[in-house]
N, C-alpha and C. Protein backbone atom coordinates (compact mmCIF):
# COMPACT_ATOMS: atom_id res chain seq x y z
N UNK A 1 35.05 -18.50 -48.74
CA UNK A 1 35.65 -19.64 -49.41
C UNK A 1 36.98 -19.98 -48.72
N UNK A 2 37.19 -21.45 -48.54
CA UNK A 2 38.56 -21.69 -47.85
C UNK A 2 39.69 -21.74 -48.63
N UNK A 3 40.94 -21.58 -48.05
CA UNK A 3 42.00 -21.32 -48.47
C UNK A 3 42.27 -22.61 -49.31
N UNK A 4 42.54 -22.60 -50.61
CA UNK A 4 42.82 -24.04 -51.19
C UNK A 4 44.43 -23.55 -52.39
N UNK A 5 45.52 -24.36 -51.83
CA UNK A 5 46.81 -23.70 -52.32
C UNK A 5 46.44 -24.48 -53.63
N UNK A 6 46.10 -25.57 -53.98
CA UNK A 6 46.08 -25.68 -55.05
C UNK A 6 44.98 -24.71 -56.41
N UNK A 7 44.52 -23.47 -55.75
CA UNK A 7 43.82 -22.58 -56.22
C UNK A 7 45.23 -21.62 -57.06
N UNK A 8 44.92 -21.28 -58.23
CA UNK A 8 45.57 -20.28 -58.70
C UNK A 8 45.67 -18.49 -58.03
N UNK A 9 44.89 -18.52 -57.31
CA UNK A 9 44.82 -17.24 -57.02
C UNK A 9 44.99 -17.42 -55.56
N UNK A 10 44.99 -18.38 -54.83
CA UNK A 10 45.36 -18.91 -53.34
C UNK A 10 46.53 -17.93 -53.00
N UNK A 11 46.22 -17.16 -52.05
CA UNK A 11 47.76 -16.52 -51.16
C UNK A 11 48.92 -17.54 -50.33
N UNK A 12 48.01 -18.71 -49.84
CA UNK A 12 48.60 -20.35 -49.43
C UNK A 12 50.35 -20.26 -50.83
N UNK A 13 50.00 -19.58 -51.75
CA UNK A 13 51.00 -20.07 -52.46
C UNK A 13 52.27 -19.72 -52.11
N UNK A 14 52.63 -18.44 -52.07
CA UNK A 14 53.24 -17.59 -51.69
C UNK A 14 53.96 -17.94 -50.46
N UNK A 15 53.48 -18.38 -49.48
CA UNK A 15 53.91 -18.90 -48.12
C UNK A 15 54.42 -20.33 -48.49
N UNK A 16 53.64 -21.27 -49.28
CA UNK A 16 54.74 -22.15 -49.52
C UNK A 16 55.73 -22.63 -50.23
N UNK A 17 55.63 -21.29 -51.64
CA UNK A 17 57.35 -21.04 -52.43
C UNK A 17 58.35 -20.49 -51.24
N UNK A 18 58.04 -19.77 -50.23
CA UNK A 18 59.12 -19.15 -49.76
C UNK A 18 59.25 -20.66 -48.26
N UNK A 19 58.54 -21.04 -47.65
CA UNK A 19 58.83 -22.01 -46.70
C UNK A 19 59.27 -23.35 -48.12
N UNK A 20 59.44 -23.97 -49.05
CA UNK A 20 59.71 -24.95 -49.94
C UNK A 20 60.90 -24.12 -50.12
N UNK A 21 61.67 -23.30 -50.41
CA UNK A 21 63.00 -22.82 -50.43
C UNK A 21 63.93 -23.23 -49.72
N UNK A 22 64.93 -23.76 -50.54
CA UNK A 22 66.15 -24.65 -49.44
C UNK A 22 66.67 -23.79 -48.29
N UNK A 23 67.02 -22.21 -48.48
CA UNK A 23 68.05 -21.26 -47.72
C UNK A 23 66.49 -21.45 -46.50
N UNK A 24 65.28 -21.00 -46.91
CA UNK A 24 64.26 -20.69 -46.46
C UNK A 24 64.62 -21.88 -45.08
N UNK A 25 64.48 -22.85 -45.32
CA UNK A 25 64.00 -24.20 -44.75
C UNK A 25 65.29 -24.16 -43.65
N UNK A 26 66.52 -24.01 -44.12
CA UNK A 26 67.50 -24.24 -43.57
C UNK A 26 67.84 -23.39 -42.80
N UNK A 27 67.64 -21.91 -42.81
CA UNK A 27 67.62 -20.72 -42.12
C UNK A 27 66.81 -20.65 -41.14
N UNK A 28 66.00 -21.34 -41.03
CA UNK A 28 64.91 -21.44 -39.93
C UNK A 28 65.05 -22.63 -39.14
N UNK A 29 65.59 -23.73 -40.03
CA UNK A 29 66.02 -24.65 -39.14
C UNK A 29 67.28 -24.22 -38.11
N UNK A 30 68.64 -23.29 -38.81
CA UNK A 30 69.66 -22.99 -37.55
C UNK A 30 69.57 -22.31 -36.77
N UNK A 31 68.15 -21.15 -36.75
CA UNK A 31 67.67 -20.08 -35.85
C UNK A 31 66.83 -21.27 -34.59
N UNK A 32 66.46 -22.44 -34.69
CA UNK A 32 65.82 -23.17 -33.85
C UNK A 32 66.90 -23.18 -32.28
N UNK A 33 68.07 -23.27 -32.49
CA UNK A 33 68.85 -23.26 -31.52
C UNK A 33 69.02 -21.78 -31.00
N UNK A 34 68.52 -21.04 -31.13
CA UNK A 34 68.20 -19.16 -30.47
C UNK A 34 68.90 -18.33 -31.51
N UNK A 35 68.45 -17.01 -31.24
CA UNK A 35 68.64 -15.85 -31.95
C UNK A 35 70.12 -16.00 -31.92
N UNK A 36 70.55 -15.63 -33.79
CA UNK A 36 71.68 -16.02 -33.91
C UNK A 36 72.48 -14.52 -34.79
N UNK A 37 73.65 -14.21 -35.16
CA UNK A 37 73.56 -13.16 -35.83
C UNK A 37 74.09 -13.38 -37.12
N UNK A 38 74.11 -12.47 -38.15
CA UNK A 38 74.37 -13.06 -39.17
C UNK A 38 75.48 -13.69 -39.74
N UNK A 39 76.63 -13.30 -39.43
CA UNK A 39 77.80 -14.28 -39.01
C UNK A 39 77.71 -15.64 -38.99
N UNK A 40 77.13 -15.66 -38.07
CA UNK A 40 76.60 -17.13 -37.35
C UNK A 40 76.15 -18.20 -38.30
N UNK A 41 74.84 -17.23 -38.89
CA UNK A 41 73.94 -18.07 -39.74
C UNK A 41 74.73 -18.35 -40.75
N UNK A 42 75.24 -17.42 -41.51
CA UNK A 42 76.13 -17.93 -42.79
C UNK A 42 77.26 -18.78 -43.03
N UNK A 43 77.77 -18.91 -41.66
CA UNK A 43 78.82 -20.16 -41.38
C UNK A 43 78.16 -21.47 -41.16
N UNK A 44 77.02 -21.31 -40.40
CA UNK A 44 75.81 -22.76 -40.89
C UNK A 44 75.53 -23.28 -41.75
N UNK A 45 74.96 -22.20 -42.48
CA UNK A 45 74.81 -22.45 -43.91
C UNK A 45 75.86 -22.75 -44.96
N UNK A 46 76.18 -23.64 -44.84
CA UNK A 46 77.33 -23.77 -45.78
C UNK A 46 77.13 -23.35 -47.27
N UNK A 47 77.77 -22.75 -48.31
CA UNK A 47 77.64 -22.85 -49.73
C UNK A 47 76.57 -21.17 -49.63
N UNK A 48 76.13 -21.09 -48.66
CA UNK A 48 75.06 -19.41 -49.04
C UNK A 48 76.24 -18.18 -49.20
N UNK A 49 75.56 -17.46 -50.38
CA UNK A 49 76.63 -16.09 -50.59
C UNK A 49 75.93 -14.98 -49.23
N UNK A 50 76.30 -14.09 -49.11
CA UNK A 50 75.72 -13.21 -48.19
C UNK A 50 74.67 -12.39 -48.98
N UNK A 51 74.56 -12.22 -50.26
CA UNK A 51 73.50 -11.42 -50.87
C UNK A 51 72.20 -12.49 -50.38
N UNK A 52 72.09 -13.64 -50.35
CA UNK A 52 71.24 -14.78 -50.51
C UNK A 52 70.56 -14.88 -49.38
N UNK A 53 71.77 -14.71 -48.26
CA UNK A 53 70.97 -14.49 -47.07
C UNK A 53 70.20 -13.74 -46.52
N UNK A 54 71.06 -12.54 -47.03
CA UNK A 54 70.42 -11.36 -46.86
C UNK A 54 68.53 -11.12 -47.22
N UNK A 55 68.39 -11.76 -48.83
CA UNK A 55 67.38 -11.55 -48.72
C UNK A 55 66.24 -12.86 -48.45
N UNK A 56 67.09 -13.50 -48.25
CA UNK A 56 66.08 -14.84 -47.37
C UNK A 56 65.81 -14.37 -46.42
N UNK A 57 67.15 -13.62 -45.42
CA UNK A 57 66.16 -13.19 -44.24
C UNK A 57 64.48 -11.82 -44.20
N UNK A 58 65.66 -10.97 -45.10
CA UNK A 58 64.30 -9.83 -45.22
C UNK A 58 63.33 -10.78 -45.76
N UNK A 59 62.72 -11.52 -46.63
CA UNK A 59 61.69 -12.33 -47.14
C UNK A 59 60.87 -13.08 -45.33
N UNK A 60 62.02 -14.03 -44.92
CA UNK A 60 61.38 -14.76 -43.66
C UNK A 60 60.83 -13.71 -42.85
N UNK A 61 61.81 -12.17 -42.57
CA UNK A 61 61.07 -11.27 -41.71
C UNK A 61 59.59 -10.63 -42.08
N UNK A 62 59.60 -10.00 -43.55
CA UNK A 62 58.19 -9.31 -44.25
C UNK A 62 56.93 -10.60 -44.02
N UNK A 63 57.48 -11.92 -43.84
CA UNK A 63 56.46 -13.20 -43.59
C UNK A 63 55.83 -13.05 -42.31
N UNK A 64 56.63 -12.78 -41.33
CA UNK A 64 56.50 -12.51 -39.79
C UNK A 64 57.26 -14.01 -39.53
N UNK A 65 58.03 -14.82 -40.18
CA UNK A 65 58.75 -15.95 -39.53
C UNK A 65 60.02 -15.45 -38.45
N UNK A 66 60.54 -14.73 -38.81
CA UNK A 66 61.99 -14.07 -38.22
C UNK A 66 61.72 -12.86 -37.35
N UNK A 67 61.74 -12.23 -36.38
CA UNK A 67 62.09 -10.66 -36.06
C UNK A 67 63.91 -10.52 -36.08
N UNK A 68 63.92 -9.12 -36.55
CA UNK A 68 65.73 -8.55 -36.71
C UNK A 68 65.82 -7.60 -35.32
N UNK A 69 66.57 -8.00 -34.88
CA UNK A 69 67.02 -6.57 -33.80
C UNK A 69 68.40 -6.37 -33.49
N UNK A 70 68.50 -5.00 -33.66
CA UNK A 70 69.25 -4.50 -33.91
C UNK A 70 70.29 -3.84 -32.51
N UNK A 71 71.23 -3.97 -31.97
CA UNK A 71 71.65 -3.60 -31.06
C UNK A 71 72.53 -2.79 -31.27
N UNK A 72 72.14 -0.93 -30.23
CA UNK A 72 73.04 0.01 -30.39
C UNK A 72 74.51 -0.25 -30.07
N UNK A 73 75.45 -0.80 -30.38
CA UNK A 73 76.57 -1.20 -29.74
C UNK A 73 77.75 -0.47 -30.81
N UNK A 74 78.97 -0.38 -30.38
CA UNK A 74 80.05 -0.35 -31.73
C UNK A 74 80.72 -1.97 -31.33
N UNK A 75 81.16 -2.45 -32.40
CA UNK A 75 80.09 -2.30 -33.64
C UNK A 75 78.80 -2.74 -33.83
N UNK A 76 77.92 -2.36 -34.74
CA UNK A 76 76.52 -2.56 -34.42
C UNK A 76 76.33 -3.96 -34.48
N UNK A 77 75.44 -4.39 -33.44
CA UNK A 77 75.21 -5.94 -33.44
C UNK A 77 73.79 -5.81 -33.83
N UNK A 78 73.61 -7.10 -35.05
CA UNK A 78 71.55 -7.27 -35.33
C UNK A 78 72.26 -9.09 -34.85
N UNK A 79 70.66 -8.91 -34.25
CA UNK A 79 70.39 -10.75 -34.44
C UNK A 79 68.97 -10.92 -34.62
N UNK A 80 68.88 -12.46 -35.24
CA UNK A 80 67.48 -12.78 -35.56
C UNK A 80 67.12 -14.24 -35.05
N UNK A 81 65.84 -13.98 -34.86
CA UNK A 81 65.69 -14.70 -34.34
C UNK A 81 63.97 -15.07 -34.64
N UNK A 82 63.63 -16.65 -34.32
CA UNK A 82 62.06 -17.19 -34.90
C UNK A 82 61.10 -16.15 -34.46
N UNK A 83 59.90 -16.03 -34.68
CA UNK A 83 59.06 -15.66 -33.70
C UNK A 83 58.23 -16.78 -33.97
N UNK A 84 57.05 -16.90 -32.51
CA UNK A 84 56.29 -18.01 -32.48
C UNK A 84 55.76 -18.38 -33.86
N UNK A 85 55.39 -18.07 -34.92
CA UNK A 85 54.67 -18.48 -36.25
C UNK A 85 56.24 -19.63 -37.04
N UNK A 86 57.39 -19.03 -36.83
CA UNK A 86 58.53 -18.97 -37.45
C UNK A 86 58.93 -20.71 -36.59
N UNK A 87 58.53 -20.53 -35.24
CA UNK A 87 58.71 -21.82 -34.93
C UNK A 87 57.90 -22.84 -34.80
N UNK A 88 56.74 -22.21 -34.88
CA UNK A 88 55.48 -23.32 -35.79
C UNK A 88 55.89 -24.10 -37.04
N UNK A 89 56.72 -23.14 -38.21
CA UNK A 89 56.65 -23.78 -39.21
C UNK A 89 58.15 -24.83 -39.29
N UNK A 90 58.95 -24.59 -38.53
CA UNK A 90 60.00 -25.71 -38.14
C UNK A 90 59.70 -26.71 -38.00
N UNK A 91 58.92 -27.19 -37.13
CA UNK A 91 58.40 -28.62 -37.28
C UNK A 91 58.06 -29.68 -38.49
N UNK A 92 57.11 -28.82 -38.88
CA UNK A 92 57.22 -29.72 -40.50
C UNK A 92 58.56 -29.94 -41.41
N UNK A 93 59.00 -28.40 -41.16
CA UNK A 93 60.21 -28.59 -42.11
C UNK A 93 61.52 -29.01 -41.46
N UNK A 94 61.74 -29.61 -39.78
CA UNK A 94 62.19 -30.80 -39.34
C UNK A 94 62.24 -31.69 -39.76
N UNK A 95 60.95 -32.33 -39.93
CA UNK A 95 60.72 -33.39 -40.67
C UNK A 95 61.17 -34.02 -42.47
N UNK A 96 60.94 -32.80 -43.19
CA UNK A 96 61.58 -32.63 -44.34
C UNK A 96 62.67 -33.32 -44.50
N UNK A 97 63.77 -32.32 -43.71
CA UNK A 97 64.70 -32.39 -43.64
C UNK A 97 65.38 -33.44 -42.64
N UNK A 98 64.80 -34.14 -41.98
CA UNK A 98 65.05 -35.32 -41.33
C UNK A 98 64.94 -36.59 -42.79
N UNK A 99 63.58 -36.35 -43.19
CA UNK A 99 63.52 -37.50 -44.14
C UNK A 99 64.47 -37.15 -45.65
N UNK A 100 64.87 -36.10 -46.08
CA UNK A 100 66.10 -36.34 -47.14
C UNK A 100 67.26 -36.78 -46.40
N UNK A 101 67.55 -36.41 -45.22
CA UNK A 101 69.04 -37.30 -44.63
C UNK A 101 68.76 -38.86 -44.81
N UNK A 102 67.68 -38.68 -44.12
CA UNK A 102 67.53 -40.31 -44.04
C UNK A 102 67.24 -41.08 -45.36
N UNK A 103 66.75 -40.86 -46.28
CA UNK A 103 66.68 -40.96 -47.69
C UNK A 103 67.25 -40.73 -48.46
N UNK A 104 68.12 -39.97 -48.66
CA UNK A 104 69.10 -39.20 -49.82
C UNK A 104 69.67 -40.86 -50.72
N UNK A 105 70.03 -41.74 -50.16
CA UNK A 105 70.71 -42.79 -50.88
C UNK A 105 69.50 -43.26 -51.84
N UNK A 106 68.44 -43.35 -51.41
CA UNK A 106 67.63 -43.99 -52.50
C UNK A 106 67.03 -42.97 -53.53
N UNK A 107 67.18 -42.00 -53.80
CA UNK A 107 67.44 -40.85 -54.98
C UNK A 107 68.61 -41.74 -56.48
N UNK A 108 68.24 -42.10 -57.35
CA UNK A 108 69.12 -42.23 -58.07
C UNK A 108 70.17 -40.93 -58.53
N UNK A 109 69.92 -40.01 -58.30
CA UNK A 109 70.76 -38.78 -58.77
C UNK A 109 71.53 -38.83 -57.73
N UNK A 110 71.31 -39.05 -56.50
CA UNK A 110 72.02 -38.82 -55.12
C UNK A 110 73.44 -39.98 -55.58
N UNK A 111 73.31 -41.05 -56.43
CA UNK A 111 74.10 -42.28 -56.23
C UNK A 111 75.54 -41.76 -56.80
């Protein structure tokens, strides 16, 4: 039987509560410009606490969207970065997020 998300028992679901997540969407959108570290990302992200990120990223990584690596250094450096599935799903959610910029004014709540 094919995957149908609008199925209650569909695994499709799961993949698209966590890709429909704003940090989700947006975290993957600032990793598009290369493996970044977490520093990085959270100054992108404007308004994210670090608990938030934290587990947006472990979530994007257990997905296989993100790999973490970790570099032996003092002090320890991790960066993350897409892997090919992770930059598959950018595209659409490019688009997303292209069309609320470009739309946001015609939202009556936005006014």
């Amino acid at each position: 039987m094919p995957d149908d998300v609008y199925a209650a028992c569909c695994p499709c679901r799961d993949m698209l509560d966590l890709l429909a997540n704003k940090w989700s969407a947006l975290a993957l959108g600032a990793l598009e410009d290369g493996p970044q570290r977490f520093g990085s990302l959270r100054g992108r992200l404007q308004g994210i606490s670090p608990k938030v990120l934290t587990v947006t990223l472990r979530k994007l990584e257990e997905h296989g969207l993100v790999t973490r690596e970790v570099f032996a250094e003092v002090p320890l450096r991790v960066e993350y970065a897409l892997t090919p599935l992770g930059r598959d799903a950018c595209a659409p959610l490019a688009h997303l997020r292209t069309w609320v910029e470009s739309n946001i004014h015609r939202f009556p709540a936005a006014a």
